[in-house]
Protein backbone atom coordinates (compact mmCIF):
# COMPACT_ATOMS: atom_id res chain seq x y z
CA UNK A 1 -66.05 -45.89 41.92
CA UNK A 2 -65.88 -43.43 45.17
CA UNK A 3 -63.97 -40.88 42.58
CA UNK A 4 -66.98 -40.93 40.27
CA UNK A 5 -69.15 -40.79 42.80
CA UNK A 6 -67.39 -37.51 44.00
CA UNK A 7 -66.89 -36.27 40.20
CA UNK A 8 -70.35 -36.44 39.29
CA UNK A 9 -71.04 -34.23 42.70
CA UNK A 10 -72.81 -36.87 44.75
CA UNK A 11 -70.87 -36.17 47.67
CA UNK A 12 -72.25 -32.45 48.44
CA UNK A 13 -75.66 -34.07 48.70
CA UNK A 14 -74.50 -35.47 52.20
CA UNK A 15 -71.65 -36.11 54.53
CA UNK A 16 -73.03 -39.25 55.95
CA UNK A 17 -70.46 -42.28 53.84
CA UNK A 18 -73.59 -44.56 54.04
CA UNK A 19 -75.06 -43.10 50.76
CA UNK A 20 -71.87 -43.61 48.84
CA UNK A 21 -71.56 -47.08 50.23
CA UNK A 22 -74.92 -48.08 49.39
CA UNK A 23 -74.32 -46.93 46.12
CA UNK A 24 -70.92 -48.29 45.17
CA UNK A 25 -72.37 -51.74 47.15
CA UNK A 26 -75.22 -51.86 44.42
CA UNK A 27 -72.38 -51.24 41.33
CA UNK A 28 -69.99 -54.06 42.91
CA UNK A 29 -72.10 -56.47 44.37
CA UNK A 30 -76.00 -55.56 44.57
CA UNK A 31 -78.22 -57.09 46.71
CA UNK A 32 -80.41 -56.59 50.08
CA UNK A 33 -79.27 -54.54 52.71
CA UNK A 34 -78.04 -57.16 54.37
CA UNK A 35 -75.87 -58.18 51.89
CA UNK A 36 -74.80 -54.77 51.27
CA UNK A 37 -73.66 -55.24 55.59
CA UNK A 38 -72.03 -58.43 55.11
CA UNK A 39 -70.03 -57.33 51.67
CA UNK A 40 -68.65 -53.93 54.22
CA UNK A 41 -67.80 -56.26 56.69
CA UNK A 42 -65.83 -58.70 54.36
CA UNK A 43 -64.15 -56.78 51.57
CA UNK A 44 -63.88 -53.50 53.75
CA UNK A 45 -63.38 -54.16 57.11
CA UNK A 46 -66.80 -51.67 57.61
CA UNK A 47 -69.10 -52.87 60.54
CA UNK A 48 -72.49 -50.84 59.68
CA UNK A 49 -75.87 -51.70 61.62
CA UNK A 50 -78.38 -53.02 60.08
CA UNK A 51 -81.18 -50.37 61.86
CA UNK A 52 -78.47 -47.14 61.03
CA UNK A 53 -79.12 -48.19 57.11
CA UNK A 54 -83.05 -48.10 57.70
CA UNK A 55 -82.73 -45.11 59.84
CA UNK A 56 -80.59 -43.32 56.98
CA UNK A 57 -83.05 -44.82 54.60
CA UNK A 58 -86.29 -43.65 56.55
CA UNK A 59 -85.18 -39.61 56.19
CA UNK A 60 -83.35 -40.08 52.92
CA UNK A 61 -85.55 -40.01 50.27
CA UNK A 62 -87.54 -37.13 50.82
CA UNK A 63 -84.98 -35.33 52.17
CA UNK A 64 -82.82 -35.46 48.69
CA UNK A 65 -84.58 -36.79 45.84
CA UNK A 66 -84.71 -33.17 44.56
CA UNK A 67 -80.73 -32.40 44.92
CA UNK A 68 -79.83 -36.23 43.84
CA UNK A 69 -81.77 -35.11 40.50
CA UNK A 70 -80.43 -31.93 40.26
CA UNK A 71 -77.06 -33.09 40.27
CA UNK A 72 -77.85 -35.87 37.87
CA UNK A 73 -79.32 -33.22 35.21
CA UNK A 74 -76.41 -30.82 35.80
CA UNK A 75 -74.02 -33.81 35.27
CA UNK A 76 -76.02 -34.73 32.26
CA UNK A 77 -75.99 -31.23 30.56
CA UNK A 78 -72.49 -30.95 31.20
CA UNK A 79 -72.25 -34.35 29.04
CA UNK A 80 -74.48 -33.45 26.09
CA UNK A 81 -74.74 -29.63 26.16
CA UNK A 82 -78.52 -28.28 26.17
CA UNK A 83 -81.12 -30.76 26.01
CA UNK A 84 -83.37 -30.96 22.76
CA UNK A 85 -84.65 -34.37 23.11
CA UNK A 86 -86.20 -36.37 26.24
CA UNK A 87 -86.62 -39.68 26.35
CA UNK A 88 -89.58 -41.57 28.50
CA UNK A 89 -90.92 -44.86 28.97
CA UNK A 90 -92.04 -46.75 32.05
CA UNK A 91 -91.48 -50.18 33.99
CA UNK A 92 -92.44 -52.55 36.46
CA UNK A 93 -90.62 -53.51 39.48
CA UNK A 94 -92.37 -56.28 41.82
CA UNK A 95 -92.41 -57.56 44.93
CA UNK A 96 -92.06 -60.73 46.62
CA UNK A 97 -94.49 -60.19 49.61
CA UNK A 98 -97.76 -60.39 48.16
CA UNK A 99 -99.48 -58.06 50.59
CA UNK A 100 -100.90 -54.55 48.77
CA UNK A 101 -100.62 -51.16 50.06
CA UNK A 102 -101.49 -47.35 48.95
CA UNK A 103 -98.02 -47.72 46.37
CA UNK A 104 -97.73 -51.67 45.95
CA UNK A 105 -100.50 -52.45 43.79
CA UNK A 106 -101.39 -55.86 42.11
CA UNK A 107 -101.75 -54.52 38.48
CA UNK A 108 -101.06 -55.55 34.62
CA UNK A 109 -97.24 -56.92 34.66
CA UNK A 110 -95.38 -57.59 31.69
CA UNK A 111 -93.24 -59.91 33.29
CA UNK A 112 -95.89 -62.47 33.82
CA UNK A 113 -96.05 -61.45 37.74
CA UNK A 114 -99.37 -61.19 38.37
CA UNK A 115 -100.19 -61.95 41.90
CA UNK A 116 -97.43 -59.77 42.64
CA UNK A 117 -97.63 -56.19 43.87
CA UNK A 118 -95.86 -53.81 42.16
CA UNK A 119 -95.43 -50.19 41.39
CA UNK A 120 -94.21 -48.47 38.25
CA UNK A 121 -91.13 -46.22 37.53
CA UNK A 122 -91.43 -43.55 35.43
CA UNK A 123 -87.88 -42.58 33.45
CA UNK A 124 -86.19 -39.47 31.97
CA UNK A 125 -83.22 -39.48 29.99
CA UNK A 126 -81.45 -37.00 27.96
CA UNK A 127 -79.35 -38.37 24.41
CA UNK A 128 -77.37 -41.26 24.91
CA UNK A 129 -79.30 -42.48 27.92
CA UNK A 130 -77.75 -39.91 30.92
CA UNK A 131 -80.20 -39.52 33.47
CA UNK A 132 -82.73 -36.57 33.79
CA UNK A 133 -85.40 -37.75 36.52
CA UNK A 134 -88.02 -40.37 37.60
CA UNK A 135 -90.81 -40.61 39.35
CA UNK A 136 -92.98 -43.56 40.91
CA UNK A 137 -96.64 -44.75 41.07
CA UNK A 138 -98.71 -47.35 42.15
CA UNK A 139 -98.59 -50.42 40.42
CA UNK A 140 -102.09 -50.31 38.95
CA UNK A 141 -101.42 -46.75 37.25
CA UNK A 142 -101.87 -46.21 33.61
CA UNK A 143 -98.88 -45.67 32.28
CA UNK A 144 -100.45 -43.01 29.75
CA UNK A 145 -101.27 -41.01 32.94
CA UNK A 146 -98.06 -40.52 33.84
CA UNK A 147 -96.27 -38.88 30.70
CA UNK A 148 -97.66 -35.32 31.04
CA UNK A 149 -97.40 -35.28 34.74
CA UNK A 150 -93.79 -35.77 34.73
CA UNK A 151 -93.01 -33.41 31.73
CA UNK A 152 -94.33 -30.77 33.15
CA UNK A 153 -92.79 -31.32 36.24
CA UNK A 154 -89.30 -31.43 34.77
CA UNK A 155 -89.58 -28.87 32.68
CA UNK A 156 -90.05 -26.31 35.77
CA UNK A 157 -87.69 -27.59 37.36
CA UNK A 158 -85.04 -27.51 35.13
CA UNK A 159 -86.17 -24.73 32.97
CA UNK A 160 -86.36 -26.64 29.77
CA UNK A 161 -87.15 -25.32 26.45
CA UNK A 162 -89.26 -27.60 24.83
CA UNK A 163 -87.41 -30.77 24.04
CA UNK A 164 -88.78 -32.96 21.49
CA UNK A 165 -90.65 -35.75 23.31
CA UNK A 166 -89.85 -39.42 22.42
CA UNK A 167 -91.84 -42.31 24.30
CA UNK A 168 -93.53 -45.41 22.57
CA UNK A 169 -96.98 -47.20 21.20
CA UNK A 170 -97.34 -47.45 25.61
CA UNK A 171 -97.78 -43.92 25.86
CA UNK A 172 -99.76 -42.83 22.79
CA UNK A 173 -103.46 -41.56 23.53
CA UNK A 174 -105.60 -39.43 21.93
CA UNK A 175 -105.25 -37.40 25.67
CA UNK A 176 -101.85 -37.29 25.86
CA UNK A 177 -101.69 -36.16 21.82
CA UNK A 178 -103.91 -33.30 22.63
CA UNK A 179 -101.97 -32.00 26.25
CA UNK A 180 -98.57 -32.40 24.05
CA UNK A 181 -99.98 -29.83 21.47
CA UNK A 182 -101.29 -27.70 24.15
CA UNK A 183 -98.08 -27.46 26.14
CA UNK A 184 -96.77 -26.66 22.81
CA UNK A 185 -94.24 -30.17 23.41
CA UNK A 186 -92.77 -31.75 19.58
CA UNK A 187 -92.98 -35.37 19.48
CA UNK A 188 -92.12 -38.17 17.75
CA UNK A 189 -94.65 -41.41 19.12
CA UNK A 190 -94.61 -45.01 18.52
CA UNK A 191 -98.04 -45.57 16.72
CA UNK A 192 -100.21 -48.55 16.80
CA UNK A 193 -100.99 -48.87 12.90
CA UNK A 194 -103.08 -51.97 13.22
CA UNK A 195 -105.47 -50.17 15.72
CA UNK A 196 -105.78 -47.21 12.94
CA UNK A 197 -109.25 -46.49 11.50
CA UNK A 198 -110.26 -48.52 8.38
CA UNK A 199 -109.53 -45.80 5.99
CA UNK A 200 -105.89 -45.56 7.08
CA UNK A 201 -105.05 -49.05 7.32
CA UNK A 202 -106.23 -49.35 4.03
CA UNK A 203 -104.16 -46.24 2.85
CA UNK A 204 -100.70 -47.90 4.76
CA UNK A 205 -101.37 -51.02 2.57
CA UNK A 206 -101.79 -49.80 -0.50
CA UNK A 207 -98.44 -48.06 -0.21
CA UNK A 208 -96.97 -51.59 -1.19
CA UNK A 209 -94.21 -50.95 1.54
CA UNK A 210 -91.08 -53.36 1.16
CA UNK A 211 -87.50 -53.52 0.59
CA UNK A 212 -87.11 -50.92 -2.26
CA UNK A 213 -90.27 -48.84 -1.36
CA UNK A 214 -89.53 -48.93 2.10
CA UNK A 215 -90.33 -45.55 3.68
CA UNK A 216 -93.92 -43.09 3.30
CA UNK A 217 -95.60 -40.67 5.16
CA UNK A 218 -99.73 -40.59 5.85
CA UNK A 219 -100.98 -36.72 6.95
CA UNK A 220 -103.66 -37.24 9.73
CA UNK A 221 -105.01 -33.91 10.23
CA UNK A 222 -101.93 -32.07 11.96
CA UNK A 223 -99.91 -35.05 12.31
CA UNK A 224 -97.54 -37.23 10.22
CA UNK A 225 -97.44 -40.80 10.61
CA UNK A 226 -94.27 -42.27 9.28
CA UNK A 227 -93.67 -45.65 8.08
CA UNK A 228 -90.88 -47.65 7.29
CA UNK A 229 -90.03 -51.48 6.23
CA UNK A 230 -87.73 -53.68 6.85
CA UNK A 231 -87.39 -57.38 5.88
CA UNK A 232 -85.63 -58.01 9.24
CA UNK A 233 -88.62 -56.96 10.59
CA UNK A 234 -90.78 -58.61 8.28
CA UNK A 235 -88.94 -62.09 9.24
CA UNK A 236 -89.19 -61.38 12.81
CA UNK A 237 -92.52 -60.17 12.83
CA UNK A 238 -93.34 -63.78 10.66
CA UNK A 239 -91.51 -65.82 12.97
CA UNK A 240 -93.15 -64.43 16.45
CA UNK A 241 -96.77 -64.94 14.45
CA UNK A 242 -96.16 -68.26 13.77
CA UNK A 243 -94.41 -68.97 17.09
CA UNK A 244 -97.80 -67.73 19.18
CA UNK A 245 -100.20 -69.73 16.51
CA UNK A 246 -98.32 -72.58 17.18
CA UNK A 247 -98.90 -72.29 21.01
CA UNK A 248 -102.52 -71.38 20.63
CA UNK A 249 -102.64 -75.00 18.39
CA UNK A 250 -101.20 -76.75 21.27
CA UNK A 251 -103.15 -75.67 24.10
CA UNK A 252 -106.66 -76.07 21.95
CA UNK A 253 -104.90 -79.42 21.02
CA UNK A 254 -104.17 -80.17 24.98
CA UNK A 255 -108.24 -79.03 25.73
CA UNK A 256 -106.91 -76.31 28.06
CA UNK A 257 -108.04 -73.53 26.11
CA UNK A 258 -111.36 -71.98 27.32
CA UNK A 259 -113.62 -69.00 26.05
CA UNK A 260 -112.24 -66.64 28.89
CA UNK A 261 -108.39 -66.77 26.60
CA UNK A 262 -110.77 -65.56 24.05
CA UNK A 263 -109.13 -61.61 24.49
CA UNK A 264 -106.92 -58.90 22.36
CA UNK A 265 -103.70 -59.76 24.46
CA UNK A 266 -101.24 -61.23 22.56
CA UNK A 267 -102.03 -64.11 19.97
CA UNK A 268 -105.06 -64.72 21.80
CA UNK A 269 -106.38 -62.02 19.38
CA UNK A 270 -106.67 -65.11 16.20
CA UNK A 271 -109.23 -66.98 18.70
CA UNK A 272 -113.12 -66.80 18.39
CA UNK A 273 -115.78 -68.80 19.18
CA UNK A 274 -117.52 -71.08 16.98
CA UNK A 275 -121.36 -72.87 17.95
CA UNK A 276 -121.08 -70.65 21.13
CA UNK A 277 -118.57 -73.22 22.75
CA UNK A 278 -115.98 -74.27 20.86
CA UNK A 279 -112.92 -72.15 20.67
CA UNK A 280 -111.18 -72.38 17.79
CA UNK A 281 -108.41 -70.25 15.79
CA UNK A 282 -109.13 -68.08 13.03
CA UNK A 283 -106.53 -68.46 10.17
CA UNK A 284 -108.18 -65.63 7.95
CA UNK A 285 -107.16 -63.37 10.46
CA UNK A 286 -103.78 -64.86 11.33
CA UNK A 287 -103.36 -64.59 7.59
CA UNK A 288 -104.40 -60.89 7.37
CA UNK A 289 -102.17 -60.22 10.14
CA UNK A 290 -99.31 -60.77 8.17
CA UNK A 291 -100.03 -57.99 5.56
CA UNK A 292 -98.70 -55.96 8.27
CA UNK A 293 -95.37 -57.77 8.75
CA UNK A 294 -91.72 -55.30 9.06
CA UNK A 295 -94.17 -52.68 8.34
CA UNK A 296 -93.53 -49.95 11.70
CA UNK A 297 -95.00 -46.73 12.47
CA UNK A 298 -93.93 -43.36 14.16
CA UNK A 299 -96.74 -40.34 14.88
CA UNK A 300 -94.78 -37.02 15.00
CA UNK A 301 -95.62 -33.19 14.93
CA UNK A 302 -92.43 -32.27 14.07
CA UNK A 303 -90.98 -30.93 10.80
CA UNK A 304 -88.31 -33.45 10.94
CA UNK A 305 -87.86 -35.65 7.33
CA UNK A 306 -88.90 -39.17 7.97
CA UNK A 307 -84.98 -40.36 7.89
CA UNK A 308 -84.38 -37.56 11.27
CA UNK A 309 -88.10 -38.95 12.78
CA UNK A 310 -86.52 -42.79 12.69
CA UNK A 311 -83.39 -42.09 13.92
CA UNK A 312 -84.68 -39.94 16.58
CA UNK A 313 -87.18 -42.38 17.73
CA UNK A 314 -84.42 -45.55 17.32
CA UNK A 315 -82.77 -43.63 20.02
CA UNK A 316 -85.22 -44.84 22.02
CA UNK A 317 -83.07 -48.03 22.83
CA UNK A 318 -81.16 -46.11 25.17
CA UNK A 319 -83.77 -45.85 27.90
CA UNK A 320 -84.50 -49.58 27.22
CA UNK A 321 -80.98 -49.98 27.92
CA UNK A 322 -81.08 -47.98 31.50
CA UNK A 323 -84.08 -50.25 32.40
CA UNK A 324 -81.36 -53.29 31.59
CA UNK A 325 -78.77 -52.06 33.40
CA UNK A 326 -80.61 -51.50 36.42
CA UNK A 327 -82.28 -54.81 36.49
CA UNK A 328 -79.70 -57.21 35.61
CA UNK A 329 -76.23 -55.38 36.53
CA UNK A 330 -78.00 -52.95 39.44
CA UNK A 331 -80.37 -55.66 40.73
CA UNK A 332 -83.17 -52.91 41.31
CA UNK A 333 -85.55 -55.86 41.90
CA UNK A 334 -87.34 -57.54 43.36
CA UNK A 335 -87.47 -55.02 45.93
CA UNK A 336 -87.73 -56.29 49.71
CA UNK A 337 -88.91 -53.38 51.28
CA UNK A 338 -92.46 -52.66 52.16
CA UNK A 339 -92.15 -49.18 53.70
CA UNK A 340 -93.17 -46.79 51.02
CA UNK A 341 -89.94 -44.75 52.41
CA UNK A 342 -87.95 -47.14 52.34
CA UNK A 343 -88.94 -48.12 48.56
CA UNK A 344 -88.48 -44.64 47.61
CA UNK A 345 -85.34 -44.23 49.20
CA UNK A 346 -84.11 -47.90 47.38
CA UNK A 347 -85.08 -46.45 43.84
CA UNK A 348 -82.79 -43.11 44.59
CA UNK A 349 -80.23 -45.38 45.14
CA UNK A 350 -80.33 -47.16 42.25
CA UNK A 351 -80.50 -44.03 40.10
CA UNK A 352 -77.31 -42.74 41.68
CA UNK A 353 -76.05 -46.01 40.95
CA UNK A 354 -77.02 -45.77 37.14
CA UNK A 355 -75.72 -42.19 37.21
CA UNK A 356 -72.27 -43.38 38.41
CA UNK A 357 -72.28 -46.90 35.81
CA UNK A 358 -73.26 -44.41 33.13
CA UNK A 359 -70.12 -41.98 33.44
CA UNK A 360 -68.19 -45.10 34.18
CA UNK A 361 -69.03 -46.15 30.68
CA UNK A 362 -68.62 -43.02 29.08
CA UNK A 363 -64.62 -42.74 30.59
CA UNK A 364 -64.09 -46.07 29.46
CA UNK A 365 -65.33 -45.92 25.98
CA UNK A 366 -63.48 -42.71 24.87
CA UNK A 367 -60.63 -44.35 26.03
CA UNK A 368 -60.69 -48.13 25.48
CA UNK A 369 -63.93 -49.11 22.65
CA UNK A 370 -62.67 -52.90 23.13
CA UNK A 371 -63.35 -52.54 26.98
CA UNK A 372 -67.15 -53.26 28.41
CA UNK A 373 -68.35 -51.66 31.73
CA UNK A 374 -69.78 -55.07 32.98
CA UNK A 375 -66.12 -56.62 32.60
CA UNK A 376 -64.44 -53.31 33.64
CA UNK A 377 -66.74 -54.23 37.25
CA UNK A 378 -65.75 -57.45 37.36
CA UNK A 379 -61.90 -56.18 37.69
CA UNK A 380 -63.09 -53.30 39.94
CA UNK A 381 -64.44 -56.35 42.10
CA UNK A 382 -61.10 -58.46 42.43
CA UNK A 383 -58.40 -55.48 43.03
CA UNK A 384 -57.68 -55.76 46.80
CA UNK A 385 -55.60 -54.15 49.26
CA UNK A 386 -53.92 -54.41 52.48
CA UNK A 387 -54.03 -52.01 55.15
CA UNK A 388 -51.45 -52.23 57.95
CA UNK A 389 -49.96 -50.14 61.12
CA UNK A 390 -46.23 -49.00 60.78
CA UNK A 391 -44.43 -50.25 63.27
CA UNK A 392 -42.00 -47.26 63.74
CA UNK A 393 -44.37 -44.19 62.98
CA UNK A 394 -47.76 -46.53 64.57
CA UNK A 395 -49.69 -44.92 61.73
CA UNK A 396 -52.71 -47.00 59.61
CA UNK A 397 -51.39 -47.10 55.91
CA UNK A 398 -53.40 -48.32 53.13
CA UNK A 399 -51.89 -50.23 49.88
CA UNK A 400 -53.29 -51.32 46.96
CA UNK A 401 -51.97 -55.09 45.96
CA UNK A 402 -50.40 -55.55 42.49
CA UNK A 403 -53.07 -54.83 39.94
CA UNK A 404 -53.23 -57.04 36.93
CA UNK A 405 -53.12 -55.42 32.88
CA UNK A 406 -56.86 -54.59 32.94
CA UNK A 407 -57.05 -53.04 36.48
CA UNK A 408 -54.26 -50.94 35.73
CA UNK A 409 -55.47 -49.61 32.56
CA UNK A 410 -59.31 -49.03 34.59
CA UNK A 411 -57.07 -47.30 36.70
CA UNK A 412 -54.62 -45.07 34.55
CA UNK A 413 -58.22 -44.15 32.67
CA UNK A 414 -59.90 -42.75 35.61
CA UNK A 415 -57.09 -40.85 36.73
CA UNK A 416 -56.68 -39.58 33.41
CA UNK A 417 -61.04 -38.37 32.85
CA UNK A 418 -61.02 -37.21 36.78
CA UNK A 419 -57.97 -36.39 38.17
């Protein structure tokens, strides 16, 4: 992992080894800081203070947020040539304390964490999901807000030329429509066809969209909003209908449900109020709602056919798939810290740390498709070595114990990509 590390050009940032082992730490076995102490101290013989990590930690950030970003863009370009196409979205991360702050902010949380603060990361990718940039904000940002901001940020820094936005429903706004024209910025949006006005929902049904007529275009002024069908959508979008009506059924079954669920969030949207105080559901609408089932739409600017709009825009996965990786394999939350530093310099961390697991997957797959990156960690985890003083010469010498099939071939492939 330290060979990566020093491939992808990490290791000119700074000379101090605490970056690199805070990084490879969060690959092999993520966790607090303390962890991150007692894992050096028991797999690596390391004895690191707990106050020279927070001391690092305090100047880090600011100090090289700018070259750690540089270097990941560089490495990225080198990967897929010139970048055409950006990806964004955005994402929560929470905290346990439940004290606010001028960044940790209670705010809306799609994970169902609402009395805890939070802040949001902002996400840049190039194809394929290599790393561009990020930026943070306070938790009780709207994520709209923060899609222009960081474009045009990124695109002087980098010199860009014009890459064809991609971002979600999340980030489409009639605001953020009319900067992307301005700043002369292609893009190719998630739209929200239900909350289209009643001539165009009416024109996007009477297009009869299913499995044989399953793609159409709708002009709106200077845009193009594409839509396609699919039945696997159709049966998903069926089955999660029915899944939240049956919920609402229960709770106005149990008596819990009171006029204040009465809201657009969710399924809550089939409840009304009937003789000012009962709160029932309303099937017409449930009903209605399924007109609009495996029907999908995509608002675009671009000149791209509707087939290059989809594709483009199913790439989208990727950054879905960085915001996976660095919760579940990287452990980027919950975050403990509560020094806005110190948070700063944990999320530069991390996105070394996804830099590094995403050229670890690249090696791997061009050599071994059969191979995953998860299991190729869990090997990395379990090689050990042994590190002993010659008697004669009364030198330190360092050997690696007998590797097993898969460690060997992790091995042989690395040596092979890097040298």
């Amino acid at each position: 992992m330290g060979k990566i590390f020093d491939y992808i050009g990490f290791s000119k940032i700074t000379k101090d080894e605490i970056l690199k082992h805070l990084v490879i730490t969060r690959l092999i076995n993520p966790g607090s800081k303390l962890k991150v102490i007692e894992y050096l101290k028991r797999y690596r013989n390391i004895d690191i203070d707990i106050m020279k990590i927070y001391r690092f930690m305090d100047k880090f950030h600011n100090k090289y947020k700018d070259e750690i970003e540089q270097v990941a863009f560089l490495h990225t370009k080198k990967i897929v040539g010139e970048i055409t196409v950006l990806f964004y979205d955005v994402t929560i991360l929470y905290f346990e304390n439940e004290d606010e702050d001028d960044l940790r902010k209670i705010g809306f949380s799609k994970d169902g964490k609402f009395q805890s603060p939070q802040i949001m990361l902002g996400l840049l990718v190039g194809e394929y999901g290599y790393p561009i940039g990020y930026d943070i904000y306070e938790g009780n940002s709207y994520e709209g807000n923060t899609l222009i901001p960081i474009l045009e940020k990124f695109e002087q820094k980098f010199n860009l030329q014009k890459p064809i936005v991609i971002a979600d429903s999340g980030l489409l706004s009639k605001q953020n429509i009319e900067e992307l024209k301005i700043n002369n910025y292609e893009f190719i949006l998630g739209a929200r066809i239900k909350n289209e006005n009643h001539i165009t929902k009416k024109e996007i049904l009477s297009l009869n969209l299913n499995d044989e007529n399953n793609l159409a275009s709708v002009k709106k002024d200077d845009l193009t909003l594409i839509l396609s069908y699919t039945q696997k959508r159709a049966k998903k979008d069926k089955y999660n209908r029915e899944k939240g009506l049956k919920r609402l059924e229960k709770t106005i079954k149990s008596g819990k449900l009171t006029k204040d669920k009465i809201n657009s969030r969710g399924y809550n949207k089939y409840l009304h109020l009937k003789n000012e105080i009962e709160v029932v559901i309303n099937y017409e609408k449930f009903e209605q709602d399924g007109l609009w089932d495996g029907i999908k739409g995509y608002v675009t600017n671009t000149t791209l056919c509707p087939n290059d709009v989809i594709e483009n825009y199913s790439n989208l996965w990727h950054i879905e798939k960085a915001f996976r990786i660095s919760k579940t394999d990287l452990k980027i939350r919950p975050i403990h810290h509560y020094l806005k530093h110190r948070i700063e310099a944990h999320i530069s961390i991390s996105f070394i740390a996804y830099t590094v697991y995403k050229e670890l997957e690249r090696i791997i797959k061009i050599n071994d498709r059969n191979l995953s990156v998860q299991k190729a960690l869990e090997e990395i985890k379990t090689i050990y070595g042994l590190e002993y003083t010659n008697p004669i010469t009364n030198k330190k010498k360092f050997e690696i114990l007998q590797l097993n099939e898969i460690q060997l071939k992790i091995q042989n492939i690395i040596d092979i990509e890097l040298g």
